[in-house]
C-alpha atoms as a PDB file:
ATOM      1  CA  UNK A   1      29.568  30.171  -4.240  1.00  0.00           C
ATOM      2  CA  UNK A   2      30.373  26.292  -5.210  1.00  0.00           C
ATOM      3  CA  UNK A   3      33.519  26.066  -7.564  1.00  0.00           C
ATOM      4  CA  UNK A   4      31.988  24.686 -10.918  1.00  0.00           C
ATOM      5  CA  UNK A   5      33.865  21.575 -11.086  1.00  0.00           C
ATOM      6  CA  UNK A   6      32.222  20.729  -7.989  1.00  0.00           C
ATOM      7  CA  UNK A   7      28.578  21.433  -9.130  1.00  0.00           C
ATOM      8  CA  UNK A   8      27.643  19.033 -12.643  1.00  0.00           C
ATOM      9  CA  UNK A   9      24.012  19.318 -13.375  1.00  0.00           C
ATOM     10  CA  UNK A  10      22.812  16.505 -16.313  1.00  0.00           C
ATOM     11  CA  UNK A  11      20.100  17.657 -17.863  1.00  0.00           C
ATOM     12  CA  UNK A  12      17.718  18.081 -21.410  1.00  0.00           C
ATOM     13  CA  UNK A  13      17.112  21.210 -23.060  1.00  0.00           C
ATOM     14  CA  UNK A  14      13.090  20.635 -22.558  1.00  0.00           C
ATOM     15  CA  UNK A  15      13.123  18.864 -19.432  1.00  0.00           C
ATOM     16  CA  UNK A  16      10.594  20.995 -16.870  1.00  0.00           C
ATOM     17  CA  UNK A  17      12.193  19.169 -14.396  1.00  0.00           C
ATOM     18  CA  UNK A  18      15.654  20.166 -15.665  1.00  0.00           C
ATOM     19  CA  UNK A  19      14.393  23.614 -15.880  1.00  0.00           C
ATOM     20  CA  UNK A  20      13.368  24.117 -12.219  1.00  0.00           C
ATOM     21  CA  UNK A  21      16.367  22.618 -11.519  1.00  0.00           C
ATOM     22  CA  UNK A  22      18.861  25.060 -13.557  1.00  0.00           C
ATOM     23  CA  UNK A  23      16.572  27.761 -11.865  1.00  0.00           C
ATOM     24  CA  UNK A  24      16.980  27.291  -8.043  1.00  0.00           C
ATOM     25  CA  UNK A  25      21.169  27.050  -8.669  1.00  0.00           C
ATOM     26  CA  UNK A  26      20.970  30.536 -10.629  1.00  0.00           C
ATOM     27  CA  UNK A  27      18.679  31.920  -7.778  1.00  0.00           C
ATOM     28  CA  UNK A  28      21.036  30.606  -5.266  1.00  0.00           C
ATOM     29  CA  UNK A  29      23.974  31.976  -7.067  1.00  0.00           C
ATOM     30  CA  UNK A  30      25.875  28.908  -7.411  1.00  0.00           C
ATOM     31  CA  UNK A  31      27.914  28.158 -10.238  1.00  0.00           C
ATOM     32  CA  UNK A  32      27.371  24.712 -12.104  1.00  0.00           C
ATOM     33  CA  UNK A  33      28.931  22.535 -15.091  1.00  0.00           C
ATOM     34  CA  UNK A  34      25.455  21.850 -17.133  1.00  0.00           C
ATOM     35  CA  UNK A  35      25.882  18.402 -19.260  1.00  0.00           C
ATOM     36  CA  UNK A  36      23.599  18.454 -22.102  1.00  0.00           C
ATOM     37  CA  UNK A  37      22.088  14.555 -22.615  1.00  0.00           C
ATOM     38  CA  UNK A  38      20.555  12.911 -25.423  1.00  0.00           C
ATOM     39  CA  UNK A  39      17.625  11.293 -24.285  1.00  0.00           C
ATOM     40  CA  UNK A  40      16.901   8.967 -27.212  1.00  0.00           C
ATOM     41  CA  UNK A  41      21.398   7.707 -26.306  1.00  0.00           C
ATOM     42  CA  UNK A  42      21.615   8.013 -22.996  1.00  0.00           C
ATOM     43  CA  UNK A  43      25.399   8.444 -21.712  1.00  0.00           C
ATOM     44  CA  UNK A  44      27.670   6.034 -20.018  1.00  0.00           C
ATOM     45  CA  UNK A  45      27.748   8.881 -17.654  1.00  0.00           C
ATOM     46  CA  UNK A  46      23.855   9.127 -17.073  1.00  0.00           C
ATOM     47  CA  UNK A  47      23.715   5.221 -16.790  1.00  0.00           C
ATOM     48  CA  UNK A  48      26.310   5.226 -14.410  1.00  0.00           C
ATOM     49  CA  UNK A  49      25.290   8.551 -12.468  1.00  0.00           C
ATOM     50  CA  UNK A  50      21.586   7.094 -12.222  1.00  0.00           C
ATOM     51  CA  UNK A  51      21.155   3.620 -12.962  1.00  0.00           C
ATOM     52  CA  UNK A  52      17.845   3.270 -11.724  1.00  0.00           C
ATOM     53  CA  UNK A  53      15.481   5.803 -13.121  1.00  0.00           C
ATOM     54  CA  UNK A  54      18.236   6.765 -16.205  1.00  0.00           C
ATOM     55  CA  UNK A  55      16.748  10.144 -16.503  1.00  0.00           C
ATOM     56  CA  UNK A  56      17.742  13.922 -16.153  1.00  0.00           C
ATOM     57  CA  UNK A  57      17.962  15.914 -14.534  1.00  0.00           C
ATOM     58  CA  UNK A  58      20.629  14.608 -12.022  1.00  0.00           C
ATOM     59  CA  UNK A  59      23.130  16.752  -9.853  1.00  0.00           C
ATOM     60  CA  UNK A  60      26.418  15.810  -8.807  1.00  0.00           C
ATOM     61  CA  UNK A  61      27.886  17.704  -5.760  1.00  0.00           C
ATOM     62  CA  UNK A  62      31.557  16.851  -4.481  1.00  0.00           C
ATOM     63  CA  UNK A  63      30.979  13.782  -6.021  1.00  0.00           C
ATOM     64  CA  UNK A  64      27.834  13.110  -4.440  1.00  0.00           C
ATOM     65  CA  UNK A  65      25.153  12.211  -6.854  1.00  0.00           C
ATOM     66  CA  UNK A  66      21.224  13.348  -6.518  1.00  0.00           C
ATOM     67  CA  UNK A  67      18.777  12.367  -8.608  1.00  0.00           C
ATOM     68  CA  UNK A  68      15.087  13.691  -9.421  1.00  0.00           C
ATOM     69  CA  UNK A  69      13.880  17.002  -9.587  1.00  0.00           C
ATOM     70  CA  UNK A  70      12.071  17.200  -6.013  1.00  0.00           C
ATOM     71  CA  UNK A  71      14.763  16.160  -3.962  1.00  0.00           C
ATOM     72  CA  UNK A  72      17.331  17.981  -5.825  1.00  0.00           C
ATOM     73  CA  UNK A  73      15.746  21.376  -4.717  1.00  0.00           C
ATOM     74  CA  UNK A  74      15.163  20.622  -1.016  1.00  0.00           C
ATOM     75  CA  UNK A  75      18.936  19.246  -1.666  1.00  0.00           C
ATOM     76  CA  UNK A  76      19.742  22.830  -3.304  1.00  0.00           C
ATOM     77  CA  UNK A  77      17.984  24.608  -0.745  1.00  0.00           C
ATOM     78  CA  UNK A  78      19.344  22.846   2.227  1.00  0.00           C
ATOM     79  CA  UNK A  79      22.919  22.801   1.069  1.00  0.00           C
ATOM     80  CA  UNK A  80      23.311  26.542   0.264  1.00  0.00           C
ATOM     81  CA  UNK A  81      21.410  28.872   2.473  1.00  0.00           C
ATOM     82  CA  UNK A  82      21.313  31.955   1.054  1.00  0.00           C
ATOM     83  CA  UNK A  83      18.055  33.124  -1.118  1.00  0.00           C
ATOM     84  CA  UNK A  84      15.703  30.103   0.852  1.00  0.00           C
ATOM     85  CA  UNK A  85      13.199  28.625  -1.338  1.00  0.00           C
ATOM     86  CA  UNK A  86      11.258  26.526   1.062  1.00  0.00           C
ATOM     87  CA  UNK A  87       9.292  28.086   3.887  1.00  0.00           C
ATOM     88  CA  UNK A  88      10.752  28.163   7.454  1.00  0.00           C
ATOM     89  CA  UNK A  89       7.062  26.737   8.969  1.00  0.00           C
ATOM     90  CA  UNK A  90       6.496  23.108   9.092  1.00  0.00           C
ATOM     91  CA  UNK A  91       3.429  23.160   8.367  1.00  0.00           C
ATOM     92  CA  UNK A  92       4.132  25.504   5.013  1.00  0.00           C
ATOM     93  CA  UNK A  93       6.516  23.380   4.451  1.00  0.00           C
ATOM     94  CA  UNK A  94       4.385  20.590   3.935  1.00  0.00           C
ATOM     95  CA  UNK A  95       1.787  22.329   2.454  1.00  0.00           C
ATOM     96  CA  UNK A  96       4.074  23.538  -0.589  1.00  0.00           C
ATOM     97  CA  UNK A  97       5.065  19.732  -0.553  1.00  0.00           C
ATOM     98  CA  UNK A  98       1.304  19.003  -0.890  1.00  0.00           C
ATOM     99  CA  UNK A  99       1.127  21.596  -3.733  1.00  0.00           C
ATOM    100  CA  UNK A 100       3.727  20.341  -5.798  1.00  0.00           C
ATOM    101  CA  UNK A 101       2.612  16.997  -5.558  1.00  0.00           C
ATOM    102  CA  UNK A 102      -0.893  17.717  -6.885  1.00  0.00           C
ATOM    103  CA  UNK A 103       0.261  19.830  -9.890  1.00  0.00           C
ATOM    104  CA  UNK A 104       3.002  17.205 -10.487  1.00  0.00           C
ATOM    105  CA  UNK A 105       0.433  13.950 -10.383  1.00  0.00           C
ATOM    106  CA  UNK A 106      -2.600  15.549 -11.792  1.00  0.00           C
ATOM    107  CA  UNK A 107      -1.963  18.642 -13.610  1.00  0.00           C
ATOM    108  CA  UNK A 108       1.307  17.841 -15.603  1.00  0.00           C
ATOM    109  CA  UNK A 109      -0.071  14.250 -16.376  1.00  0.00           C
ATOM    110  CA  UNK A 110      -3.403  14.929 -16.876  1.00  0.00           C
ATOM    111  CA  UNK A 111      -2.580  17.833 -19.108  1.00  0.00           C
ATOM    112  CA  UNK A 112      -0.308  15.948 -21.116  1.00  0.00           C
ATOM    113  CA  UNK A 113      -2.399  13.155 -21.721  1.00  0.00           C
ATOM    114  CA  UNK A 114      -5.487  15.647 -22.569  1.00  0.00           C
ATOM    115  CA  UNK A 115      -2.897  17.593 -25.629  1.00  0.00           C
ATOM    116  CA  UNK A 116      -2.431  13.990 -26.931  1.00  0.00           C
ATOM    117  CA  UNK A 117      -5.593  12.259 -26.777  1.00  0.00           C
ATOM    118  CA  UNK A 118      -8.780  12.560 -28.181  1.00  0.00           C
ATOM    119  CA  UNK A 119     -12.133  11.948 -27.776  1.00  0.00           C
ATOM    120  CA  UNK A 120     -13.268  10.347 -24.206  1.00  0.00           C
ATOM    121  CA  UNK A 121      -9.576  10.099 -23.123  1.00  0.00           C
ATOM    122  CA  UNK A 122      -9.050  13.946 -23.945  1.00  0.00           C
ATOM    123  CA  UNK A 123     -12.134  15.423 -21.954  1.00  0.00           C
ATOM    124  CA  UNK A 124     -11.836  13.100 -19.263  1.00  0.00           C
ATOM    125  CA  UNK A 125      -8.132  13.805 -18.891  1.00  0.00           C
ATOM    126  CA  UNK A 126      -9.143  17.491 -19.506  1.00  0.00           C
ATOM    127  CA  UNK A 127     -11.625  17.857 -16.755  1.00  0.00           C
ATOM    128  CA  UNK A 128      -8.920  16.460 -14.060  1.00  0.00           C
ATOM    129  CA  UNK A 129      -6.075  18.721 -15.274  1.00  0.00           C
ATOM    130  CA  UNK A 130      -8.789  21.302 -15.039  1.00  0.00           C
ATOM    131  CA  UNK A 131      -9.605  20.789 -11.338  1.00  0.00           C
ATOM    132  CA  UNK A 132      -6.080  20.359 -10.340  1.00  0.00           C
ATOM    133  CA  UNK A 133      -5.542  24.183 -11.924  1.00  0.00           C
ATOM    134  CA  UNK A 134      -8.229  25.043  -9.965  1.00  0.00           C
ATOM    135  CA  UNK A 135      -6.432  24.100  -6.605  1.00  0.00           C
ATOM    136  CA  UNK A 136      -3.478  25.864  -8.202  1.00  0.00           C
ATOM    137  CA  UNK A 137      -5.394  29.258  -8.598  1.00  0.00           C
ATOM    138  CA  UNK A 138      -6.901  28.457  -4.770  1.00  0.00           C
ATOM    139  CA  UNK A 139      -3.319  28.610  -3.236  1.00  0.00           C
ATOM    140  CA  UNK A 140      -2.284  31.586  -5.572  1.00  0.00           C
ATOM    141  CA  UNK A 141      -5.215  34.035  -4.693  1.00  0.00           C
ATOM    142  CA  UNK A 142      -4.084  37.110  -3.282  1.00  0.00           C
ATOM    143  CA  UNK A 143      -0.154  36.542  -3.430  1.00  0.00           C
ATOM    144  CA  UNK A 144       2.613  37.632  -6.023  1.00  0.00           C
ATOM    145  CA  UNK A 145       4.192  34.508  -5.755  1.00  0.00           C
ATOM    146  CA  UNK A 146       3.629  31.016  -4.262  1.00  0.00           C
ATOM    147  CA  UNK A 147       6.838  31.989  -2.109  1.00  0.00           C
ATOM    148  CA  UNK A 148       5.533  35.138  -0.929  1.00  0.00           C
ATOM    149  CA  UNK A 149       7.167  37.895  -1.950  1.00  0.00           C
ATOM    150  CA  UNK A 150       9.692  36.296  -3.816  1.00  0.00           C
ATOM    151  CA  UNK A 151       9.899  32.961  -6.201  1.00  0.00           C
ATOM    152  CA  UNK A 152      10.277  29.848  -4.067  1.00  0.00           C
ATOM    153  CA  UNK A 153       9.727  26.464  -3.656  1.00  0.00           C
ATOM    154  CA  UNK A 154       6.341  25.790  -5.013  1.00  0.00           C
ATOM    155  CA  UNK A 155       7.003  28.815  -7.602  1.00  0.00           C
ATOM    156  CA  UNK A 156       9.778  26.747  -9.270  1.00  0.00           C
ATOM    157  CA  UNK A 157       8.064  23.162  -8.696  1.00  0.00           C
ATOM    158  CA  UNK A 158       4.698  24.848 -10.586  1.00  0.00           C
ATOM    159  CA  UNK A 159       6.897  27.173 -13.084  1.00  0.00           C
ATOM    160  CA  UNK A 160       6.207  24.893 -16.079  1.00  0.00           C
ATOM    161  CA  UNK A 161       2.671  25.857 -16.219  1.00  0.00           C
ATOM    162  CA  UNK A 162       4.238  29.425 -17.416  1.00  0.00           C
ATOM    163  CA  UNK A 163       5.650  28.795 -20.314  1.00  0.00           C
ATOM    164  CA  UNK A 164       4.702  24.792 -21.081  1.00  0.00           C
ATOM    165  CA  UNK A 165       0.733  24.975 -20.324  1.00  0.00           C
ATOM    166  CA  UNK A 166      -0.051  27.341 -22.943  1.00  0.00           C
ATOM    167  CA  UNK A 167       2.257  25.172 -25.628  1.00  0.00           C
ATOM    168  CA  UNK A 168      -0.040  21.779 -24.843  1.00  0.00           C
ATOM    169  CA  UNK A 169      -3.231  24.223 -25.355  1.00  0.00           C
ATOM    170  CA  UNK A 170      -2.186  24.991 -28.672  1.00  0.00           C
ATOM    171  CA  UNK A 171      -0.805  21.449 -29.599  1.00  0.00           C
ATOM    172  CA  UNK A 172      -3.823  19.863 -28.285  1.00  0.00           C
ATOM    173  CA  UNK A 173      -5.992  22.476 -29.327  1.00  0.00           C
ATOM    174  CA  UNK A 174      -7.315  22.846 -26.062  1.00  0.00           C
ATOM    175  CA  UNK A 175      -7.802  25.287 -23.053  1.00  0.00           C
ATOM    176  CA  UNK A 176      -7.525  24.040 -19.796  1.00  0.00           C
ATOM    177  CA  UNK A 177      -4.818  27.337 -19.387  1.00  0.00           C
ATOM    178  CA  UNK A 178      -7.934  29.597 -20.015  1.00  0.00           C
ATOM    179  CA  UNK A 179      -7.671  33.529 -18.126  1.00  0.00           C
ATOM    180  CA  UNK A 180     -11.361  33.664 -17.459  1.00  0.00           C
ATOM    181  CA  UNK A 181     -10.701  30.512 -15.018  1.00  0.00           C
ATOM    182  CA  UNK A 182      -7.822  31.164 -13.858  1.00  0.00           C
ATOM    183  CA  UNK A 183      -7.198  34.969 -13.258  1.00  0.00           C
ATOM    184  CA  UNK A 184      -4.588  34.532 -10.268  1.00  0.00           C
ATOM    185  CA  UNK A 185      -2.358  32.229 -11.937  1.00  0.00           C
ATOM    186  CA  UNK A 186      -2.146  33.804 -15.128  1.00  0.00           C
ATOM    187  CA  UNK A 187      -1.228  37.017 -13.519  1.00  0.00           C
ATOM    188  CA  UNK A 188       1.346  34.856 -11.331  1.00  0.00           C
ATOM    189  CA  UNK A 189       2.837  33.503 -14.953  1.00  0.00           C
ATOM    190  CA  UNK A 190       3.224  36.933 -15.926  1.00  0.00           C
ATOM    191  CA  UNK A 191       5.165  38.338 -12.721  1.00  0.00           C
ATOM    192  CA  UNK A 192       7.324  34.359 -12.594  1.00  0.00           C
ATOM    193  CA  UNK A 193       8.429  34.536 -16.334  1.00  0.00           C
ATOM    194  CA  UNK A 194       9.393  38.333 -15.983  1.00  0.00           C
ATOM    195  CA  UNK A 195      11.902  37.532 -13.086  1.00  0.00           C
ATOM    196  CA  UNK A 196      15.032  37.953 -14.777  1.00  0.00           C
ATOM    197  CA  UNK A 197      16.638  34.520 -13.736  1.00  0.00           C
ATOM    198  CA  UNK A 198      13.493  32.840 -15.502  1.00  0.00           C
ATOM    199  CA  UNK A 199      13.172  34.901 -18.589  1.00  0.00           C
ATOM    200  CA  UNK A 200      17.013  34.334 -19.544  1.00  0.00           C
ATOM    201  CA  UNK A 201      16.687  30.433 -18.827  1.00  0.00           C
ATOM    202  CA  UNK A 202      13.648  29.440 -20.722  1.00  0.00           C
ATOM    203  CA  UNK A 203      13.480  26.844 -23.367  1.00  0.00           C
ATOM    204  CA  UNK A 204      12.972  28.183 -27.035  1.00  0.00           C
ATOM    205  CA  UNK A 205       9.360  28.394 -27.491  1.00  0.00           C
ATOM    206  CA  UNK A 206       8.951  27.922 -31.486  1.00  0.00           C
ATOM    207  CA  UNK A 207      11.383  24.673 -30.526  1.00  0.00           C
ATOM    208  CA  UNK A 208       9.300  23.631 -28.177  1.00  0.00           C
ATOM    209  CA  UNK A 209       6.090  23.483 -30.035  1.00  0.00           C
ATOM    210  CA  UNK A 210       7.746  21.924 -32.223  1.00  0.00           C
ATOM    211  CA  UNK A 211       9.141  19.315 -29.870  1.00  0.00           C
ATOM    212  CA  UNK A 212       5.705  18.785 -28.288  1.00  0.00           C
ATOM    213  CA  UNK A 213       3.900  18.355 -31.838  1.00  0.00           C
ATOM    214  CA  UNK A 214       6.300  15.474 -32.643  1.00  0.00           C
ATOM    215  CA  UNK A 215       5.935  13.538 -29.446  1.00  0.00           C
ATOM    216  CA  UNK A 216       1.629  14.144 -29.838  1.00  0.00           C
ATOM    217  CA  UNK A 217       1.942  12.780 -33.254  1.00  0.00           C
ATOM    218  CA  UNK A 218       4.194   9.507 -32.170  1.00  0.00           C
ATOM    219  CA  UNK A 219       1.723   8.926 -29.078  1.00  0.00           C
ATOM    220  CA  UNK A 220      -1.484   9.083 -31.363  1.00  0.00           C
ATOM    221  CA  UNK A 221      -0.047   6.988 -33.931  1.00  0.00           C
ATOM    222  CA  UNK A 222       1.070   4.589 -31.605  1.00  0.00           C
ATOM    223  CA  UNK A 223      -2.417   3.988 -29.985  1.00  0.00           C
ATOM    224  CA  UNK A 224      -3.939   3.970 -33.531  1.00  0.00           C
ATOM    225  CA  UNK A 225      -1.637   0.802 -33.700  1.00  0.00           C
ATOM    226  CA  UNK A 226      -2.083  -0.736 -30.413  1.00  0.00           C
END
């Protein structure tokens, strides 16, 4: 186990990409230094830690700095090798890569454009966040876990739709997240938000409808004036 001086994670209490982060350290056991930021008054420290992006989450190892979410966990994963998260096969390997990128470019975006949009915009960005779920619940068919067995890779790379999905249905009074559709991955949320390490290291979920509703309202009432 890492001495916590030597493990600083830099994060944001809603951040999903924070979140998977935080998760694959606890799964890995590894004990961590977590750095709340204000996003809105970004640090000296974030500035200087990641001067090109300037966002969270970024980890700092032996005074080695990575930044973004994706490469932190292969970093993570590769670094510490007990509890793997990615799969041993090249091939799965890439495919999980694959997976995460499609959720991550189409899903998340899409999904978050549809809960603060309306009209054309909405159904249009609706109807792609849609299919992309529907390669989601493809992949998850038949397993209890995108990992296997066990949470992994793609589990944590995908784990916002638990807990975030639902909260952009009800904000954007939507349902891309619907049960009917998506049978697998609903039952997948279920299992993924009951592991233990999850379920104690989820954000608030009044606070983040709340959150969510005041970021739709500033986006709609900034097109209204563009």
């Amino acid at each position: 186990m890492a001495n916590p001086k030597e493990v600083e994670l830099l994060g944001f209490w809603f951040s999903p990409f924070v979140r998977r982060v935080e998760w694959a350290l606890k799964l890995k056991g590894i004990a961590y230094d977590y750095i709340e930021e204000d996003i809105l008054n970004k640090s000296a420290l974030l500035l200087r830690l990641n001067p090109v992006h300037q966002k969270v989450p970024v980890l700092v190892h032996a005074g080695r700095v990575v930044c973004e979410s994706f490469l932190i966990l292969e970093y993570i994963d590769e670094t510490w090798k007990q509890n793997p998260l990615l799969p041993r096969d090249p091939y799965d390997r890439a495919m999980a890569r694959f997976c995460a990128s499609v959720a991550e470019g189409q899903l998340f975006e899409n999904a978050w454009i549809a809960a603060c949009s309306e009209g054309e915009e909405k159904e249009r960005a609706t109807k792609l966040a849609t299919e992309a779920l529907g390669h989601i619940e493809g992949v998850i068919k038949g397993k209890a876990f995108f990992g296997g067995e066990g949470i992994g890779y793609l589990d944590l790379a995908i784990g916002w739709v638990a807990y975030l999905l639902p909260v952009w249905d009800e904000v954007g009074s939507m349902k891309i997240f619907d049960p009917a559709m998506f049978p697998a991955t609903v039952a997948w949320t279920g299992r993924f938000i009951d592991h233990p390490v999850i379920k104690e290291n989820l954000p608030p979920r009044d606070k983040t409808v709340v959150y969510c509703r005041q970021k739709r309202s500033q986006m709609l009432a900034s097109k209204s004036r563009a």
